[in-house]
Protein backbone atom coordinates (compact mmCIF):
# COMPACT_ATOMS: atom_id res chain seq x y z
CA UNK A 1 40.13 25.82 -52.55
CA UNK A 2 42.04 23.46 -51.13
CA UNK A 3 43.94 20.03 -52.26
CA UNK A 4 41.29 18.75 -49.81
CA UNK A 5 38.36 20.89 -51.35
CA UNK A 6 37.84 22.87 -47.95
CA UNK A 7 37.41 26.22 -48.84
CA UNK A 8 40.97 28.21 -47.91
CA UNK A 9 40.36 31.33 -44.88
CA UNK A 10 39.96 34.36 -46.38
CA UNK A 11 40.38 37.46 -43.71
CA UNK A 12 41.18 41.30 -43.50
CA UNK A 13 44.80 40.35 -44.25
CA UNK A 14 44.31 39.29 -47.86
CA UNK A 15 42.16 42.66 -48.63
CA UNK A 16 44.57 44.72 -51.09
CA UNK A 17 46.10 47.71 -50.66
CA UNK A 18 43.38 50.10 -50.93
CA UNK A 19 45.88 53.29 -50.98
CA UNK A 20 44.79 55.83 -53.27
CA UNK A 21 41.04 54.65 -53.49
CA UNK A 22 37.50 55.66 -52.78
CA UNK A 23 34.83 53.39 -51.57
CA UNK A 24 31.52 54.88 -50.00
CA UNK A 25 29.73 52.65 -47.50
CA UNK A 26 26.31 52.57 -46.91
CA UNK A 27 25.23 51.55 -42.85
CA UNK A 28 28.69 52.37 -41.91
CA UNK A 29 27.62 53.25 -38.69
CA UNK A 30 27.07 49.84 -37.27
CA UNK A 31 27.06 46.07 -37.99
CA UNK A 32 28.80 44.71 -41.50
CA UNK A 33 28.89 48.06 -43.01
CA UNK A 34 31.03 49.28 -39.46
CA UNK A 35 33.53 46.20 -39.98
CA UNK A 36 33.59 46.67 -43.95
CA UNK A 37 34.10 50.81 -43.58
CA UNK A 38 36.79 49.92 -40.95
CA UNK A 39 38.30 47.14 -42.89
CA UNK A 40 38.78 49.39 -45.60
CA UNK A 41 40.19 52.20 -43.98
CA UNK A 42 42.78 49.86 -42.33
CA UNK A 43 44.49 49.00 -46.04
CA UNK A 44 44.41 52.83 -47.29
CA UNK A 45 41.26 53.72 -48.44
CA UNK A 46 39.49 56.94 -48.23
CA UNK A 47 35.70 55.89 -46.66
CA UNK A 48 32.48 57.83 -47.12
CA UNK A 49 30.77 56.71 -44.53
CA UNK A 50 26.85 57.21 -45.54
CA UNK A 51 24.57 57.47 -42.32
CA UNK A 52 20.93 58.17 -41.69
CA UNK A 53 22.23 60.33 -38.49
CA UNK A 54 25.42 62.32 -39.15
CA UNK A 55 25.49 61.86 -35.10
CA UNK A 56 26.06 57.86 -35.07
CA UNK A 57 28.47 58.44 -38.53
CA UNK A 58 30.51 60.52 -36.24
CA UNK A 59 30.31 57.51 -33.86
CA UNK A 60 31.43 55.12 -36.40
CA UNK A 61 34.28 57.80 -37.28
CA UNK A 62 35.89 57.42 -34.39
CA UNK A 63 35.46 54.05 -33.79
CA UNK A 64 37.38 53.17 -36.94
CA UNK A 65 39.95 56.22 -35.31
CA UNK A 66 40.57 54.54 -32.44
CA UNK A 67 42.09 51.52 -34.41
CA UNK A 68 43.05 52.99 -37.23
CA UNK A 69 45.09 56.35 -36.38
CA UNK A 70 45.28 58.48 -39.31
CA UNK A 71 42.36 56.70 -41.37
CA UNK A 72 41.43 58.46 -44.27
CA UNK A 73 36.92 58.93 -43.68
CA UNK A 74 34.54 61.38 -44.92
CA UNK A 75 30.53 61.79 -43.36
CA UNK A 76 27.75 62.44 -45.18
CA UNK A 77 23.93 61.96 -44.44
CA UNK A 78 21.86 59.57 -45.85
CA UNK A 79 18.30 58.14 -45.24
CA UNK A 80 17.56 55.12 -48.05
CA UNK A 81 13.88 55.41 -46.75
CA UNK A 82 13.79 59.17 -48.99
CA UNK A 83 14.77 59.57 -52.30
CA UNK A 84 15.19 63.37 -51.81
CA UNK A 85 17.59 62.41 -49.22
CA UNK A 86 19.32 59.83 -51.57
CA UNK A 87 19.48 62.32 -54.26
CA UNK A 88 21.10 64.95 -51.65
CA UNK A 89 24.08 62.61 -50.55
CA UNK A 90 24.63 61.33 -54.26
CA UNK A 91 24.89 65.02 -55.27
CA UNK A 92 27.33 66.04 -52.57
CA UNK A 93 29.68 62.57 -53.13
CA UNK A 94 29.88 64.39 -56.57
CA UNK A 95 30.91 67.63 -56.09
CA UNK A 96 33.69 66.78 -53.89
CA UNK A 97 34.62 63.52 -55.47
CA UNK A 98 36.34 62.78 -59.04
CA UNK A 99 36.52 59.23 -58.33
CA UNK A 100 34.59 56.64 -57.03
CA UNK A 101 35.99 53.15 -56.45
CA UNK A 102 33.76 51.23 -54.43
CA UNK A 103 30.24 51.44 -53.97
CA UNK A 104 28.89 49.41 -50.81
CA UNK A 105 25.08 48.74 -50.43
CA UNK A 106 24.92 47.50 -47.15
CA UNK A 107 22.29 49.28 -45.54
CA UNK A 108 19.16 47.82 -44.97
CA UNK A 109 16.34 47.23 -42.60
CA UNK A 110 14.70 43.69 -41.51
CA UNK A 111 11.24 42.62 -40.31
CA UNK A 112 10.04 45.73 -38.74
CA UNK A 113 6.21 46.62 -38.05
CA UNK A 114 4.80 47.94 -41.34
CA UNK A 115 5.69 51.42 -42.21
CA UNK A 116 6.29 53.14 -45.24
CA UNK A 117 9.09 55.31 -46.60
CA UNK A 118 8.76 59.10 -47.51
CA UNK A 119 7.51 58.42 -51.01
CA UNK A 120 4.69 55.82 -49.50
CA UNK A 121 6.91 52.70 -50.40
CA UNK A 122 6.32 49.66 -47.64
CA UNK A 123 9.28 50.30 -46.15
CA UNK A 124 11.61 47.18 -46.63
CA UNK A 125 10.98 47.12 -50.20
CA UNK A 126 11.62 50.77 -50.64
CA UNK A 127 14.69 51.12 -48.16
CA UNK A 128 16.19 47.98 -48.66
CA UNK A 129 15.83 47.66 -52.93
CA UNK A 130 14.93 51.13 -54.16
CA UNK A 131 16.87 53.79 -51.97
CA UNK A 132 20.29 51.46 -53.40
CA UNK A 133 18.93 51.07 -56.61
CA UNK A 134 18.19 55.35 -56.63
CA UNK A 135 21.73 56.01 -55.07
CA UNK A 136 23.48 53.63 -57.61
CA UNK A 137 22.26 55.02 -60.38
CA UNK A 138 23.05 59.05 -59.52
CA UNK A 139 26.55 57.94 -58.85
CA UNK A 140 27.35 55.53 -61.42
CA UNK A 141 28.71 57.82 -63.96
CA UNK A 142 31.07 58.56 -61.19
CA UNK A 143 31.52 54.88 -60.79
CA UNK A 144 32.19 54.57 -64.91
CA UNK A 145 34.37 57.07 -64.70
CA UNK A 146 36.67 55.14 -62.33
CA UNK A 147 38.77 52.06 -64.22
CA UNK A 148 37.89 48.97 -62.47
CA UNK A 149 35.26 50.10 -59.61
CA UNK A 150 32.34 48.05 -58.39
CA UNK A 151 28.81 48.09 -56.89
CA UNK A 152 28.53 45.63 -54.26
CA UNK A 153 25.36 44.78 -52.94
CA UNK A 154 24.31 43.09 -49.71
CA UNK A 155 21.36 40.49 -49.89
CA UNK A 156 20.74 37.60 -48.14
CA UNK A 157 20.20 33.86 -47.84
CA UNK A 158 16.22 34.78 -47.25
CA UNK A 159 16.18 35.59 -51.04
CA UNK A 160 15.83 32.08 -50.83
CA UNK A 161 12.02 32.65 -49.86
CA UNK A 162 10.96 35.33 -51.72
CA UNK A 163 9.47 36.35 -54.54
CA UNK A 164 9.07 39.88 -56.63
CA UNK A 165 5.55 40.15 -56.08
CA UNK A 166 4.09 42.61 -59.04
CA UNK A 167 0.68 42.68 -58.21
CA UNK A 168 1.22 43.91 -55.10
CA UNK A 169 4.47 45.76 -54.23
CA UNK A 170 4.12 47.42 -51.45
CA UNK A 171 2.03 45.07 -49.38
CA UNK A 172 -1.28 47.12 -49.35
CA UNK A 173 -3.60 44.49 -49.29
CA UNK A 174 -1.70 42.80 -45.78
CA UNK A 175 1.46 42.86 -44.46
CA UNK A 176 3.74 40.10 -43.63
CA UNK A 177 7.03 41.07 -42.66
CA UNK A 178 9.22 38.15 -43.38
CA UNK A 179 7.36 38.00 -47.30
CA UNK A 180 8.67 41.77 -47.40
CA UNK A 181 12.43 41.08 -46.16
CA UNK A 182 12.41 38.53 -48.62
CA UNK A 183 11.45 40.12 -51.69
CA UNK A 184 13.41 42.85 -50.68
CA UNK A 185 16.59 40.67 -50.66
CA UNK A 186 15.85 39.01 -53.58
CA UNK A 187 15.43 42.40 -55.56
CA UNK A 188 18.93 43.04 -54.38
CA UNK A 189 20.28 40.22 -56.15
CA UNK A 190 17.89 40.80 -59.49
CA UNK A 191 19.60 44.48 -59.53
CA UNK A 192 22.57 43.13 -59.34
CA UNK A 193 22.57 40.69 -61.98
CA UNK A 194 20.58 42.79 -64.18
CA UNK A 195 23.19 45.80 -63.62
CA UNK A 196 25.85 43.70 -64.52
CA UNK A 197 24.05 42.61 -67.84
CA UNK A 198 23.84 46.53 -68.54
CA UNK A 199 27.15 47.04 -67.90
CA UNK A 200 29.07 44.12 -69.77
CA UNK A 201 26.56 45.48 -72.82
CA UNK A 202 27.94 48.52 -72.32
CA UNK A 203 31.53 47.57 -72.60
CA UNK A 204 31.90 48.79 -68.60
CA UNK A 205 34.90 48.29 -66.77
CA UNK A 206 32.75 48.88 -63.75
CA UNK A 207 31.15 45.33 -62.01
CA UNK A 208 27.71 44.51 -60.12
CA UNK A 209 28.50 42.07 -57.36
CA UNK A 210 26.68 40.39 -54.45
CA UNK A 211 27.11 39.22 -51.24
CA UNK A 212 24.96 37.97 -48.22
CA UNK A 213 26.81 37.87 -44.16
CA UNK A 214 25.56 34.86 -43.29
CA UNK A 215 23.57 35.11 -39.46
CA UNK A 216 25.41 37.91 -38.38
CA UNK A 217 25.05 38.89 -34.94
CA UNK A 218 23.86 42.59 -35.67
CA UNK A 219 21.45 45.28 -34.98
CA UNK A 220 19.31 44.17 -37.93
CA UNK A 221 17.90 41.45 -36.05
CA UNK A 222 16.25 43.36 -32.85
CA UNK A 223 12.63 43.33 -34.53
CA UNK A 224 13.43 39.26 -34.88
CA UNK A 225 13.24 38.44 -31.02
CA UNK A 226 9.59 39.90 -30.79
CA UNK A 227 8.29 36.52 -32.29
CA UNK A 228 8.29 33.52 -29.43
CA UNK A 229 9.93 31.18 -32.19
CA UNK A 230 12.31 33.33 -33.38
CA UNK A 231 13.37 34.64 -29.98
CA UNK A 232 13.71 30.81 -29.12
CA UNK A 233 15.80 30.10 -31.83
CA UNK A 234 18.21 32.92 -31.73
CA UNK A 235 18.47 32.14 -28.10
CA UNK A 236 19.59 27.98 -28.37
CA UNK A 237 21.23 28.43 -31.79
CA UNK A 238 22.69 31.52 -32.23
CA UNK A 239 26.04 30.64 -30.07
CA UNK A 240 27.39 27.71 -32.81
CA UNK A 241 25.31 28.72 -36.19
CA UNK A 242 25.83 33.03 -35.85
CA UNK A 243 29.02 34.83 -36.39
CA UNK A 244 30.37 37.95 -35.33
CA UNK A 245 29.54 41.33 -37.38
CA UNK A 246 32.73 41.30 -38.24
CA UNK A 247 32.77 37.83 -39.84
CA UNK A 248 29.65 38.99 -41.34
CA UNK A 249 31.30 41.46 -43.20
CA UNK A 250 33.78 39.12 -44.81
CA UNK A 251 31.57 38.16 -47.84
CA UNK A 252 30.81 41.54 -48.36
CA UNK A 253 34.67 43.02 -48.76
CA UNK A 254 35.80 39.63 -50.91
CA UNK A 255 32.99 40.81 -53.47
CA UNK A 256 34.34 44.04 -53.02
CA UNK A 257 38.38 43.82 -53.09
CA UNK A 258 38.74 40.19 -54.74
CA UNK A 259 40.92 40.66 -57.56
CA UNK A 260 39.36 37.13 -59.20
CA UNK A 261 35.81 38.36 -58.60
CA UNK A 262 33.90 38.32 -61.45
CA UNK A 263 30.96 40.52 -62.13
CA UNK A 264 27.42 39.35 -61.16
CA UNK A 265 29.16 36.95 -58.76
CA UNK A 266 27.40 36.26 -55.22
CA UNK A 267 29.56 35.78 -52.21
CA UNK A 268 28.55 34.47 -48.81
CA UNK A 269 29.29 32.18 -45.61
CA UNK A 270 30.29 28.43 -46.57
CA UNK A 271 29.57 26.24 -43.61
CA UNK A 272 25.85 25.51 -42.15
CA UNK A 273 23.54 26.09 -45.06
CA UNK A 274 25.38 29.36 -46.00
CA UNK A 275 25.04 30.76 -42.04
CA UNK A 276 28.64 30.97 -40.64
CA UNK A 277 32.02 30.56 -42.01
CA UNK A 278 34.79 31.79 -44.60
CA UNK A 279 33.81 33.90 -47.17
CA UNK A 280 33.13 32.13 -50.55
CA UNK A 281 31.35 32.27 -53.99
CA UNK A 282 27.91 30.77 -53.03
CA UNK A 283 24.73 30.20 -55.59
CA UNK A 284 21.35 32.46 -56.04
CA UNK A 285 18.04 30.58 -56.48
CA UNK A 286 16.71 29.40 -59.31
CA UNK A 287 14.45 32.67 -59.12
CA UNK A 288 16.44 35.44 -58.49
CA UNK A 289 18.71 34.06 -61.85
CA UNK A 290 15.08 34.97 -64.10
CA UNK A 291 16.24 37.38 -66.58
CA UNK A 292 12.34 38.23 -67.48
CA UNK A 293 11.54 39.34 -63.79
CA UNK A 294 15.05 41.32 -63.34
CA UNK A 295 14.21 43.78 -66.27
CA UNK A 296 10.32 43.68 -65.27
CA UNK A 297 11.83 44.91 -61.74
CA UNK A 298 14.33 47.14 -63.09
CA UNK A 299 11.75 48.83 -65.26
CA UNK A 300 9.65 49.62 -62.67
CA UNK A 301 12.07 50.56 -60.10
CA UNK A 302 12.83 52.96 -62.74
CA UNK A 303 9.75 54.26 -62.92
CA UNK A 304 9.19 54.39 -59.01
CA UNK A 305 12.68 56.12 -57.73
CA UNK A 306 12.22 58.79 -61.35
CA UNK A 307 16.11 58.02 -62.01
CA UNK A 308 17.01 56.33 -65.26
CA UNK A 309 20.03 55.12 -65.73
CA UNK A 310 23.11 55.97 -68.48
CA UNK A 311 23.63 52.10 -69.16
């Protein structure tokens, strides 16, 4: 902070040098996880960039080419929406990796028509929460194995709205799109928190962090313009309360590269009711801080994905 108490800019320049490091990337072919993955790459880092379609990670490859000559990035396929899939990329980031530095959740889907995922998961929930909470925990002996790596994973400021909801999971009795984003988002954050409570236990050098982009002008929001309200909103807002994807992203790398991050911290946007703006440590609701609910979740995300975890 400031003398004044404005929060001070924090940009791509004050990202250490990441020479010597591995961070994998999840979405890196478009949005935040593009601008995070190229970020990255820019200050020496070696990038896996994870991608449903090796075809739009070879995209993104160049892309991040074209301004960084030289950059230091890997492809490999992954689809959150199948564990088999998940399972398949961890396995190959460990055969040709002995180090793993940075692990980026960003991936993520947002309001689409109900569907479900490979296993029969509604699809939000199961993309969104359980492929990241699957991939996290076949690489985190990797992760341990790494002095002072971190998880980082992206939720957002509709956490705010929802609610783990136990007695029905994976909508089956009606689905409401916005209800599933939500407790999608807000399961990010309990895995987060209740990773880093595993971790400290454990005597871990390894941190769970959090982050959120703000409104991030993105491919995440095409399903949002087919509502009249939404569309209307977007449309006489979005120009002074939405940032770019790569101001999005911003949150996302300070949780990631901050040396004075602490674990189970949550970064995000500070200006507008957490929507645009520097990057700074922002506050969870009251709900997604409920200890009981993050191991009830954890337990049966355990259960669900089959992978138990070494912490």
């Amino acid at each position: 902070m400031t003398s004044k108490g404005i929060p001070q800019a924090w940009g791509v320049a004050d990202i250490p040098d990441q020479t010597g490091r591995v961070a994998l990337v999840t979405g890196a072919n478009s949005g935040t996880g593009l601008e995070a993955a190229k970020a990255l790459a820019g200050r020496g880092a070696h990038v896996i960039l994870a991608c449903r379609r090796l075809e739009r990670a070879l995209g993104a490859e160049q892309s991040i080419l074209a301004a960084h000559p030289g950059a230091s990035l890997e492809r490999v396929e992954l689809d959150l929406s199948s564990l088999d899939s998940v399972g398949e990329a961890a396995r190959t980031v460990l055969k040709r990796h002995g180090r793993l530095d940075l692990l980026i959740n960003n991936a993520g889907v947002m309001i689409p028509p109900f569907s479900r995922t490979s296993e029969g998961f509604e699809l939000q929930f199961g993309t969104n929460h359980l492929g990241h909470f699957a991939l996290t925990g076949h690489l985190l002996p990797l992760l341990q194995a790494t002095p002072g790596s971190r998880v980082v994973t992206m939720s957002s400021g509709a956490h705010k709205f929802g609610r783990i909801r136990f007695e029905d999971l994976q909508f089956a009795r009606g689905y409401k799109a916005w209800a599933a984003y939500a407790q999608s988002k807000i399961a990010n954050l309990m895995f987060t928190f209740e990773l880093q409570r595993r971790l400290a236990r454990a005597g871990s050098s390894t941190l769970a962090v959090a982050a959120h982009p703000g409104w991030s002008r993105t491919e995440l929001q095409r399903h949002a313009t087919r509502n009249p309200f939404m569309r209307f909103f977007m449309t006489t807002f979005g120009a002074f309360l939405s940032q770019d994807a790569a101001q999005g992203a911003l949150p996302l790398l300070r949780a990631a590269v901050d040396p004075e991050a602490a674990g189970a911290a949550y970064y995000g946007p500070a200006e507008y009711a957490e929507m645009v703006g520097a990057p700074v440590r922002v506050r969870p609701s009251a709900r997604a801080v409920d200890e009981e609910v993050q191991g009830r979740l954890w337990k049966i995300s355990e259960r669900l994905t089959q992978v138990a975890y070494p912490v």
